[in-house]
C-alpha atoms as a PDB file:
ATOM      1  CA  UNK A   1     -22.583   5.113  10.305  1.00  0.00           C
ATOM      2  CA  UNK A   2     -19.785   6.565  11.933  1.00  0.00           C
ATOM      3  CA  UNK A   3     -16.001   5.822  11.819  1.00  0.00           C
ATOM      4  CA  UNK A   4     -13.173   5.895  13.613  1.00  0.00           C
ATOM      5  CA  UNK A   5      -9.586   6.493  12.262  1.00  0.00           C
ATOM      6  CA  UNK A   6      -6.857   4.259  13.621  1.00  0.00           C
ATOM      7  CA  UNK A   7      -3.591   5.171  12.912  1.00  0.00           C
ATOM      8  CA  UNK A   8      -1.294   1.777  14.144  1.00  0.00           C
ATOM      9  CA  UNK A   9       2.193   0.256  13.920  1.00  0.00           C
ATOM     10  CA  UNK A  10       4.627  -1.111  16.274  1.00  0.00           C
ATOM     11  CA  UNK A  11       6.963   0.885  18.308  1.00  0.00           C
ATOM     12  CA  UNK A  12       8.707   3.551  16.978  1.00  0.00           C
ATOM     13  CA  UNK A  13       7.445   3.036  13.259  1.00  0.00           C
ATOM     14  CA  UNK A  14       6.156   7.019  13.381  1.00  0.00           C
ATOM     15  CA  UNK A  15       2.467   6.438  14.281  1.00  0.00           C
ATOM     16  CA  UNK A  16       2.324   9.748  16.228  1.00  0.00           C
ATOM     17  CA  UNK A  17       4.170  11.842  13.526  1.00  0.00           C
ATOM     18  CA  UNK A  18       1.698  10.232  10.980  1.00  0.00           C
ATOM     19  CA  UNK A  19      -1.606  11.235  13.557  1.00  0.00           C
ATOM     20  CA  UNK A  20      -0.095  14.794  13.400  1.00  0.00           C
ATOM     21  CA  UNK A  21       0.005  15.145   9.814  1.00  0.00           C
ATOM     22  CA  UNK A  22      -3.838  14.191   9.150  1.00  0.00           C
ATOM     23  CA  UNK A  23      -4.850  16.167  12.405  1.00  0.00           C
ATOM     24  CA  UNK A  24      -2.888  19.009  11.219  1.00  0.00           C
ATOM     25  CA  UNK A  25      -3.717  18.553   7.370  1.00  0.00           C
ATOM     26  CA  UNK A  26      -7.776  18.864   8.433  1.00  0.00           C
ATOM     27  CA  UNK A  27      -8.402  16.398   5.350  1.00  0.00           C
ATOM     28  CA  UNK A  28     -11.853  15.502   7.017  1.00  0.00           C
ATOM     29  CA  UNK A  29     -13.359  16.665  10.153  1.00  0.00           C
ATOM     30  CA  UNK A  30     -13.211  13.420  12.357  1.00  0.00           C
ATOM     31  CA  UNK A  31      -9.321  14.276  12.050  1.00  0.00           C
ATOM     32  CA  UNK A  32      -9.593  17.011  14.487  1.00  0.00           C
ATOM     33  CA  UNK A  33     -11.075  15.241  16.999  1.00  0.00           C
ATOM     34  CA  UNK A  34      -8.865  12.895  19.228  1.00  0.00           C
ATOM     35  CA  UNK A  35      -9.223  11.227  22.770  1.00  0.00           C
ATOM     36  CA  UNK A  36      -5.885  13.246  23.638  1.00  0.00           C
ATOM     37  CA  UNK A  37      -7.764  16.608  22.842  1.00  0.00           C
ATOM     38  CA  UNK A  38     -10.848  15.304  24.996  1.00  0.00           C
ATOM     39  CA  UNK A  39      -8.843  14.129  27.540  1.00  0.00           C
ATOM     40  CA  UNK A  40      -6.744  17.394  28.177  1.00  0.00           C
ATOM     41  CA  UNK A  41     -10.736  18.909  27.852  1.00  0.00           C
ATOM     42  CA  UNK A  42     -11.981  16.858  30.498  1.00  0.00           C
ATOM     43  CA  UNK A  43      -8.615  16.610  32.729  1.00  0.00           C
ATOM     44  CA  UNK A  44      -9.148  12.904  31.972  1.00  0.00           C
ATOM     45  CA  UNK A  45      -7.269   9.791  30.573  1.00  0.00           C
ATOM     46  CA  UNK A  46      -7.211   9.055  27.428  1.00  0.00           C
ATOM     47  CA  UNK A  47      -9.257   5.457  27.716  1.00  0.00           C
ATOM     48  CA  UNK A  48     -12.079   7.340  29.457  1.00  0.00           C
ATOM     49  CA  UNK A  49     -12.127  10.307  26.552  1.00  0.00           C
ATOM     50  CA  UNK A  50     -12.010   7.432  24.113  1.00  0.00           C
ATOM     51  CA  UNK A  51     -15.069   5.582  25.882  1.00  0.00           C
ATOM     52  CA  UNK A  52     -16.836   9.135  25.995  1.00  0.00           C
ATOM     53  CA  UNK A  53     -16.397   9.540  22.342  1.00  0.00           C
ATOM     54  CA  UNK A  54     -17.881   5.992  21.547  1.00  0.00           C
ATOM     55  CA  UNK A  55     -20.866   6.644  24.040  1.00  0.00           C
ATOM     56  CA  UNK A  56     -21.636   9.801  22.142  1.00  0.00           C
ATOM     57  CA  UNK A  57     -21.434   8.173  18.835  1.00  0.00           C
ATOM     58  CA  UNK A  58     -18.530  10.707  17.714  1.00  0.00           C
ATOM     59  CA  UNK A  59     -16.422   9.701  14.632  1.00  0.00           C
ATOM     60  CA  UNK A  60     -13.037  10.219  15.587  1.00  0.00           C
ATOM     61  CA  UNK A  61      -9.194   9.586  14.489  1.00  0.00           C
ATOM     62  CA  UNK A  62      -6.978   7.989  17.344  1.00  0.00           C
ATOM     63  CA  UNK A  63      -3.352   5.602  17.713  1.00  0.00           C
ATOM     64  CA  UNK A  64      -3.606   2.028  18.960  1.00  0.00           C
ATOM     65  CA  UNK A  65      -0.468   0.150  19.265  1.00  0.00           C
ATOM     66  CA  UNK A  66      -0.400  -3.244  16.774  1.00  0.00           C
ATOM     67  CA  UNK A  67      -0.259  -5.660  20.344  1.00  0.00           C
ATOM     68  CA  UNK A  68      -2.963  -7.983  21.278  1.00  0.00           C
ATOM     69  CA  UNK A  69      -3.435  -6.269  25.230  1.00  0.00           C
ATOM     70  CA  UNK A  70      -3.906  -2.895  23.349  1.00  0.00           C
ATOM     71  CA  UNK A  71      -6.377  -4.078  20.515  1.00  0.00           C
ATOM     72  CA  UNK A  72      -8.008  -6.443  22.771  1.00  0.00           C
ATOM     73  CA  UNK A  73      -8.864  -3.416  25.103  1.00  0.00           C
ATOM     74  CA  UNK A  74      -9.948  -0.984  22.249  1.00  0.00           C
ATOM     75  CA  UNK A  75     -12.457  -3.620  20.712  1.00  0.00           C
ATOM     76  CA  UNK A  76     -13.900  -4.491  24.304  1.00  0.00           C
ATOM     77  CA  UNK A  77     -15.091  -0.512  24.419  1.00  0.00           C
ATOM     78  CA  UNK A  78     -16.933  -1.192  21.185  1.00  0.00           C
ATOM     79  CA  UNK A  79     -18.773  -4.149  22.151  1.00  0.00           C
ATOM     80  CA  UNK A  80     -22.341  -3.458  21.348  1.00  0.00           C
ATOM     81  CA  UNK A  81     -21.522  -0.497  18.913  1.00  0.00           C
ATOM     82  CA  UNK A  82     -21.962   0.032  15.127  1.00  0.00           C
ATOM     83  CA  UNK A  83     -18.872   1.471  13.972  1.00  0.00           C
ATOM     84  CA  UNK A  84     -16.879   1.478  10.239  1.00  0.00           C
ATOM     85  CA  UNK A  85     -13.242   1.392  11.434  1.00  0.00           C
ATOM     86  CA  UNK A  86     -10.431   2.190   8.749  1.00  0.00           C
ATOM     87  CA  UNK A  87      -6.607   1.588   9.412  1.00  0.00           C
ATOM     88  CA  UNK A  88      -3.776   3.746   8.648  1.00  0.00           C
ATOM     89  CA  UNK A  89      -0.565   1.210   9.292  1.00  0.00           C
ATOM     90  CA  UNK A  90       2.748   2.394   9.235  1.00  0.00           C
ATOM     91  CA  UNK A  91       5.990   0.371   9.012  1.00  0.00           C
ATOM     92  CA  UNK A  92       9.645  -0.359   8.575  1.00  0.00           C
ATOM     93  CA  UNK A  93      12.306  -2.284   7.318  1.00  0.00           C
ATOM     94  CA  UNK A  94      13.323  -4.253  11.188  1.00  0.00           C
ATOM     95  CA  UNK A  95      13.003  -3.564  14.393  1.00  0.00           C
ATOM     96  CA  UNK A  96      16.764  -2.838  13.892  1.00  0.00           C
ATOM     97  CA  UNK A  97      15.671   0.660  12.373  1.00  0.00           C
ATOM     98  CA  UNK A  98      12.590   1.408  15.013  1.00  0.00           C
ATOM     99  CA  UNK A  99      15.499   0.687  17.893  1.00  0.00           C
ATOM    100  CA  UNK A 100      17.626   3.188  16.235  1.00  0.00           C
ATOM    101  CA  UNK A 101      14.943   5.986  15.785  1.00  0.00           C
ATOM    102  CA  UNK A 102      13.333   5.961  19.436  1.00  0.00           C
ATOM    103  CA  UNK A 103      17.327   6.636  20.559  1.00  0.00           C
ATOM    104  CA  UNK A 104      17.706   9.383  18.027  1.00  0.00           C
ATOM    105  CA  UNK A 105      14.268  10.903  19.435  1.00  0.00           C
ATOM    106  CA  UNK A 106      15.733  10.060  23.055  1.00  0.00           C
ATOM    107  CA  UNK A 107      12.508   7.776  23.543  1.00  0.00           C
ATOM    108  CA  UNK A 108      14.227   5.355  25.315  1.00  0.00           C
ATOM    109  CA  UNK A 109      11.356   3.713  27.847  1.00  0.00           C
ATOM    110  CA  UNK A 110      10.153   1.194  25.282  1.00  0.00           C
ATOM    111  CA  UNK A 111      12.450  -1.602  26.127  1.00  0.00           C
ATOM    112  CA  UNK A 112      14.432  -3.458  22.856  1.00  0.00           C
ATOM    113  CA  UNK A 113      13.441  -6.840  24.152  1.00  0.00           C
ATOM    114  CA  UNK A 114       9.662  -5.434  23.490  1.00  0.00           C
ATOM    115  CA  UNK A 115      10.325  -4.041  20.181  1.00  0.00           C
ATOM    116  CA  UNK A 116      12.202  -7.294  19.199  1.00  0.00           C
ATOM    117  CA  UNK A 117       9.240  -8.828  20.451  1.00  0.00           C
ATOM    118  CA  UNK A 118       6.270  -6.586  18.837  1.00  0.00           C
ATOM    119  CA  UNK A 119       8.005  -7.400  15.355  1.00  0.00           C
ATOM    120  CA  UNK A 120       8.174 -10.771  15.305  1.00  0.00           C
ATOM    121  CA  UNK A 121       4.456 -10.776  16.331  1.00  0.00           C
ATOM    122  CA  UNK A 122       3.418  -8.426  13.648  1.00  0.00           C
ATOM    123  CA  UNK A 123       2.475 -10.653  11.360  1.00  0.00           C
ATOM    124  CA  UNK A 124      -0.440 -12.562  13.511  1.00  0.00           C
ATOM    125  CA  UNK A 125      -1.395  -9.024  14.885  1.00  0.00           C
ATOM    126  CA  UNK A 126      -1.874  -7.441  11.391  1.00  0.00           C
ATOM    127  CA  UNK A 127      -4.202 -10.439  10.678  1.00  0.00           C
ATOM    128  CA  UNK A 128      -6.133 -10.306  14.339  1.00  0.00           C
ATOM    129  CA  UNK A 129      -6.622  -6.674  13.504  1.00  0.00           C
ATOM    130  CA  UNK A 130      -7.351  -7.382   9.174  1.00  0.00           C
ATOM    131  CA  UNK A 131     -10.494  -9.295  10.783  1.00  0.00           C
ATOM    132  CA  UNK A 132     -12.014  -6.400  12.865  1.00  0.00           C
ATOM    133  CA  UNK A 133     -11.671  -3.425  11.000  1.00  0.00           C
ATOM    134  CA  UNK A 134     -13.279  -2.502   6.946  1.00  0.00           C
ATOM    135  CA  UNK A 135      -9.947  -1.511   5.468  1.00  0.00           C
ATOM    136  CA  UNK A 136      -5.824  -1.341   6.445  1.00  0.00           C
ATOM    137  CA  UNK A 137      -3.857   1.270   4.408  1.00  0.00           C
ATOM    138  CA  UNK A 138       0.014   1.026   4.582  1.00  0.00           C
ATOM    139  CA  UNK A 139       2.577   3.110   4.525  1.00  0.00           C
ATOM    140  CA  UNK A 140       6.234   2.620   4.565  1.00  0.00           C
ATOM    141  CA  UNK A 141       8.337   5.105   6.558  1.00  0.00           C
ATOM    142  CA  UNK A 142      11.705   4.469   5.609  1.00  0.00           C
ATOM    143  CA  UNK A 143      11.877   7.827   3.806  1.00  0.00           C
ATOM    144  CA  UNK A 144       9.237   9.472   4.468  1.00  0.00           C
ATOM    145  CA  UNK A 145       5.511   8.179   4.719  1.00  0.00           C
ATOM    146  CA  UNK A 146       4.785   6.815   0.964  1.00  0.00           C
ATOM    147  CA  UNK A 147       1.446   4.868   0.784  1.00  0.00           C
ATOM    148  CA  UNK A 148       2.645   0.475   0.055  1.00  0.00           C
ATOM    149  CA  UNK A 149      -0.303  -1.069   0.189  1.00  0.00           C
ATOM    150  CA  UNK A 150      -4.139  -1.579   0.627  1.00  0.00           C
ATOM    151  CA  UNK A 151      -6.340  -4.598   2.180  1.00  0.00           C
ATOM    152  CA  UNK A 152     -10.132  -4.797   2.267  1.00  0.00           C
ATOM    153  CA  UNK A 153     -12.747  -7.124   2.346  1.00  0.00           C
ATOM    154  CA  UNK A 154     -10.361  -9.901   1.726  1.00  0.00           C
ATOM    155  CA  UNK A 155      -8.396  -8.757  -1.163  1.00  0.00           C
ATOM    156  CA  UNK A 156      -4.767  -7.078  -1.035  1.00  0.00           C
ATOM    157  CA  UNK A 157      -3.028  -4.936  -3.390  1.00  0.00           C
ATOM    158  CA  UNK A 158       0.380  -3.203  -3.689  1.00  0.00           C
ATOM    159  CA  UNK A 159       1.398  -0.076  -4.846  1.00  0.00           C
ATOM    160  CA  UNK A 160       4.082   0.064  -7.142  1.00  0.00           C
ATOM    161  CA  UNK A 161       6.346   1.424  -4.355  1.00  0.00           C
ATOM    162  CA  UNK A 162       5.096  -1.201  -2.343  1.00  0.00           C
ATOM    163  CA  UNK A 163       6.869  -3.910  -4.335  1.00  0.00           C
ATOM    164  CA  UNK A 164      10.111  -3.069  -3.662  1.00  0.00           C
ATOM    165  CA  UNK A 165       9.792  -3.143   0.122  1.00  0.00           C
ATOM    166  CA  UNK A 166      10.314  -6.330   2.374  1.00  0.00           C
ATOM    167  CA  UNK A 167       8.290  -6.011   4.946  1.00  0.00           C
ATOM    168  CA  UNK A 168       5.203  -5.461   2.296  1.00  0.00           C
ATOM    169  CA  UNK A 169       5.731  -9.702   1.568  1.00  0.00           C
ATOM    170  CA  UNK A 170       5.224 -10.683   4.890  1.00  0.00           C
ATOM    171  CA  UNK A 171       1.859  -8.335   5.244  1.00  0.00           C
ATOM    172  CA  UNK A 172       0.821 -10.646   2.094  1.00  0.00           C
ATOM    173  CA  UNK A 173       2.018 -13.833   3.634  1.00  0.00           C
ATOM    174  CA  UNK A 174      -0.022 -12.438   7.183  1.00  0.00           C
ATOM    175  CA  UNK A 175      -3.189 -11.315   5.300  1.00  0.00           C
ATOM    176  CA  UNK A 176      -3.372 -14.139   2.430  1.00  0.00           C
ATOM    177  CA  UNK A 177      -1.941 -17.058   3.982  1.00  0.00           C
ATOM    178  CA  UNK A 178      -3.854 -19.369   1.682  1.00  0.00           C
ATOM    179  CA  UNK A 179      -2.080 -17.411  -1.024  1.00  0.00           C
ATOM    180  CA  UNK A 180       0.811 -19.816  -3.306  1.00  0.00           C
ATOM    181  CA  UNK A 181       3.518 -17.841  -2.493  1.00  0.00           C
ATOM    182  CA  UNK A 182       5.916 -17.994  -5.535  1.00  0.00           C
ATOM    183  CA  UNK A 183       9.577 -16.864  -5.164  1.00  0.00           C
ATOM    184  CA  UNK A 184      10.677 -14.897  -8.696  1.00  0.00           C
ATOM    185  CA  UNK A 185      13.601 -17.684  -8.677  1.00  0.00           C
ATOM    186  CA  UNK A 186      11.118 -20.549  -9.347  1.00  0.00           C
ATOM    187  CA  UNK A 187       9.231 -19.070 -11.803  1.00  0.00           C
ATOM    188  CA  UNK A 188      12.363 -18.286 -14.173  1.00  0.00           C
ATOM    189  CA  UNK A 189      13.666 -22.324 -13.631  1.00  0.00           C
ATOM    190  CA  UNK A 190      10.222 -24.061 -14.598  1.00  0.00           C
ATOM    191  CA  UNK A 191      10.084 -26.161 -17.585  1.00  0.00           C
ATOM    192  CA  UNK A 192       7.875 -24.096 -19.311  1.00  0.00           C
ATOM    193  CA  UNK A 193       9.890 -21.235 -19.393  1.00  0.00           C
ATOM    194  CA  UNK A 194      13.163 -23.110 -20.677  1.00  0.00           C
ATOM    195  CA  UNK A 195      10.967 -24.791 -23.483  1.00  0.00           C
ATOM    196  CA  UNK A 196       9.959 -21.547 -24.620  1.00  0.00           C
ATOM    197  CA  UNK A 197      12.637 -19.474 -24.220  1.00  0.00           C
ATOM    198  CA  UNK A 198      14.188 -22.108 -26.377  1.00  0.00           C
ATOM    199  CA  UNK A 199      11.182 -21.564 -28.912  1.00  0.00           C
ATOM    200  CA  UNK A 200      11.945 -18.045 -29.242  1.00  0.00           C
ATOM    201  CA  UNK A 201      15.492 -18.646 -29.271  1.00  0.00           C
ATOM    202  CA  UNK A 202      14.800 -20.737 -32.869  1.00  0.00           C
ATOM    203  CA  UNK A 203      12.177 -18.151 -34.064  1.00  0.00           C
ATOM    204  CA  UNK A 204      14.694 -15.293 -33.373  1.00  0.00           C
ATOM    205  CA  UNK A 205      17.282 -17.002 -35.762  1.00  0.00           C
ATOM    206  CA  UNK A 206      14.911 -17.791 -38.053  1.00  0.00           C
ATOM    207  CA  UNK A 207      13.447 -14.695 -38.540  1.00  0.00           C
ATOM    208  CA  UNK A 208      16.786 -12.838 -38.665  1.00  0.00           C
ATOM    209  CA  UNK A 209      17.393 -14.780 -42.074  1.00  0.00           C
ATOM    210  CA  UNK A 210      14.610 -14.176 -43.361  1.00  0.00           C
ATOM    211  CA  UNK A 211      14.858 -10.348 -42.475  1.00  0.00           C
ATOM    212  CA  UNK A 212      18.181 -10.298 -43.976  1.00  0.00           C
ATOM    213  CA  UNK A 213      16.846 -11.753 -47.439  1.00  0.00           C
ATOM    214  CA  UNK A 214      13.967  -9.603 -47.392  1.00  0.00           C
ATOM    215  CA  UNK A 215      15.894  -6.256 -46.882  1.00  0.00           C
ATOM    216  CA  UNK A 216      17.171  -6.054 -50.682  1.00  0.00           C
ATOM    217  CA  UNK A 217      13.800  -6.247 -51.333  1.00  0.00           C
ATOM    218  CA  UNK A 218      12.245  -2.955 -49.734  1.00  0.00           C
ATOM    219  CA  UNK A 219      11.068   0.416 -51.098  1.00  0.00           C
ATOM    220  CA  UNK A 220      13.605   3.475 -50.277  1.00  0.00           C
ATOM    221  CA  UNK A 221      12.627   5.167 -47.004  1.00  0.00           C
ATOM    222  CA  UNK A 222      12.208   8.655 -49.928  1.00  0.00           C
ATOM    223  CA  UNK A 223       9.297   6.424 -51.367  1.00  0.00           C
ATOM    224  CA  UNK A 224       7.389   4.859 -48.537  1.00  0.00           C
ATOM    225  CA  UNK A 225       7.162   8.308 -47.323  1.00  0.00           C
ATOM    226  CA  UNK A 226       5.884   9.803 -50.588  1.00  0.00           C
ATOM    227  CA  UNK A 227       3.321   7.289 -50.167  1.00  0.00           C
ATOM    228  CA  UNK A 228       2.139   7.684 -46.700  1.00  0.00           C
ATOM    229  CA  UNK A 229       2.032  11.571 -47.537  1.00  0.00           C
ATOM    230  CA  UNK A 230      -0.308  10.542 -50.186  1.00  0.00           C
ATOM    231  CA  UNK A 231      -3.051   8.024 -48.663  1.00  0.00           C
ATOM    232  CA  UNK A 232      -3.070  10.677 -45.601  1.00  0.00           C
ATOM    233  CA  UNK A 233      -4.013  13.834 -47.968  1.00  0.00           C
ATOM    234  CA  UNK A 234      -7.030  11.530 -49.295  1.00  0.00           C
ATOM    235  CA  UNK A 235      -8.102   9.892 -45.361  1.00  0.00           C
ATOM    236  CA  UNK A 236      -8.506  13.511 -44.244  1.00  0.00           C
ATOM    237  CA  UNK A 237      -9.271  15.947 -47.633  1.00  0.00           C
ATOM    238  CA  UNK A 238     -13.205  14.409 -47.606  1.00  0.00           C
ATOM    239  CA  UNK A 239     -16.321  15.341 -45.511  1.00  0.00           C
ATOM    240  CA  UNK A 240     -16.076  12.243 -44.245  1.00  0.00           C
ATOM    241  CA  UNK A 241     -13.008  12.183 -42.500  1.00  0.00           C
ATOM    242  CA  UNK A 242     -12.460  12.547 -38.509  1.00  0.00           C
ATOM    243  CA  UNK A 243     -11.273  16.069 -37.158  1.00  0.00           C
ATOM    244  CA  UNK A 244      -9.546  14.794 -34.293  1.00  0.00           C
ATOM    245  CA  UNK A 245      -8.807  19.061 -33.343  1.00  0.00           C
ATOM    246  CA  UNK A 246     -12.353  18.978 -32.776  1.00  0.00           C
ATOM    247  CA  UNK A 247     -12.209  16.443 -29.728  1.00  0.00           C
ATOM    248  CA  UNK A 248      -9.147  17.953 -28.092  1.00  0.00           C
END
């Protein structure tokens, strides 16, 4: 079966930068080919080098914007075709911080109302597009791209970078909205917890006593190490005994 490579995200969330590092990092050879390539091949646009690639039964790695017009037009072009498709979704903290890097890069045609927009529907996207595709793998790119998460055939996992960012808990919410959704505040205030934090509270001064009585009692730290010497001379001095040099 052949694949296709989708590398998505809303506006200005470095989806093209991303595209450019697998194309450029040749990691497999479906990475190398792209509709822009057969486009500027063909003096063509890119939706007609995309539908040549399909047609041909190419594997390929492309960008597709996370809105309903774009993924509603991809998925019509693969009507009728047997395809494994596998998701490379980057992100950031707010559309606050996409706003701010399109004006850095002077990539000021997007409009903010659209970007303001494209965020707040990123959660019902993400889940539109969890329900077409085999696999999603994302990757913050606050500092860099580091990889946050991974969702496939119904089950979602973070990366332990991926629980420190935000925008990782609504991708949950999005994908596993069946999900209890437990904030770390209620967890520390149920009843359970109290009781036995309370229990351990007791133990704790119980056993403290008892430590305290027992500590007179105890061999000098000269003699318990005299003995340990000894029962490890007779563990490893017989034939029977386990050369663990052997197994390194």
């Amino acid at each position: 079966m052949q694949t296709i490579y989708l590398v998505t995200g809303l506006p200005g969330v470095g989806k093209t930068s991303f595209l450019q590092v697998l194309e450029g990092l040749k990691l497999l050879p479906e990475y190398s080919v792209t509709p822009q390539k057969i486009a500027r091949i063909y003096n063509s646009s890119e939706t007609y080098a995309m539908q040549k690639l399909i047609d041909d039964g190419r594997s390929f790695l492309c960008e597709l914007p996370l809105e309903q017009e774009k993924m509603e037009q991809f998925f019509g072009l693969l009507e009728g075709k047997t395809y494994a498709i596998n998701c490379y979704c980057m992100g950031l903290p707010d559309a606050a911080e996409a706003i701010a890097r399109l004006v850095r890069r002077d990539r000021t045609g997007v409009p903010t109302a659209k970007i303001l927009e494209d965020f707040e529907l990123f959660p019902s996207n993400i889940r539109e597009l969890s329900r077409r595709v085999e696999s999603i793998k994302f990757f913050d790119n606050t500092h860099g791209f580091c990889l946050t998460g991974y969702y496939s055939a119904g089950k979602f996992m973070l990366s332990d970078a991926g629980h420190c960012v935000p925008w990782m808990q609504t991708v949950r919410a999005a994908l596993l909205p069946n999900e209890q959704q437990i904030t770390p505040e209620s967890v520390w205030q149920t009843e359970i917890f109290e009781r036995k934090v309370k229990e351990n509270e007791e133990k704790s001064d119980g056993n403290r006593g008892e430590t305290q009585r027992k500590r007179g009692k105890k061999k000098g730290a000269r003699a318990v190490l005299h003995g340990l010497r000894r029962h490890n001379a007779k563990g490893f001095a017989g034939s029977s005994g386990t050369d663990f040099n052997a197994k390194i």
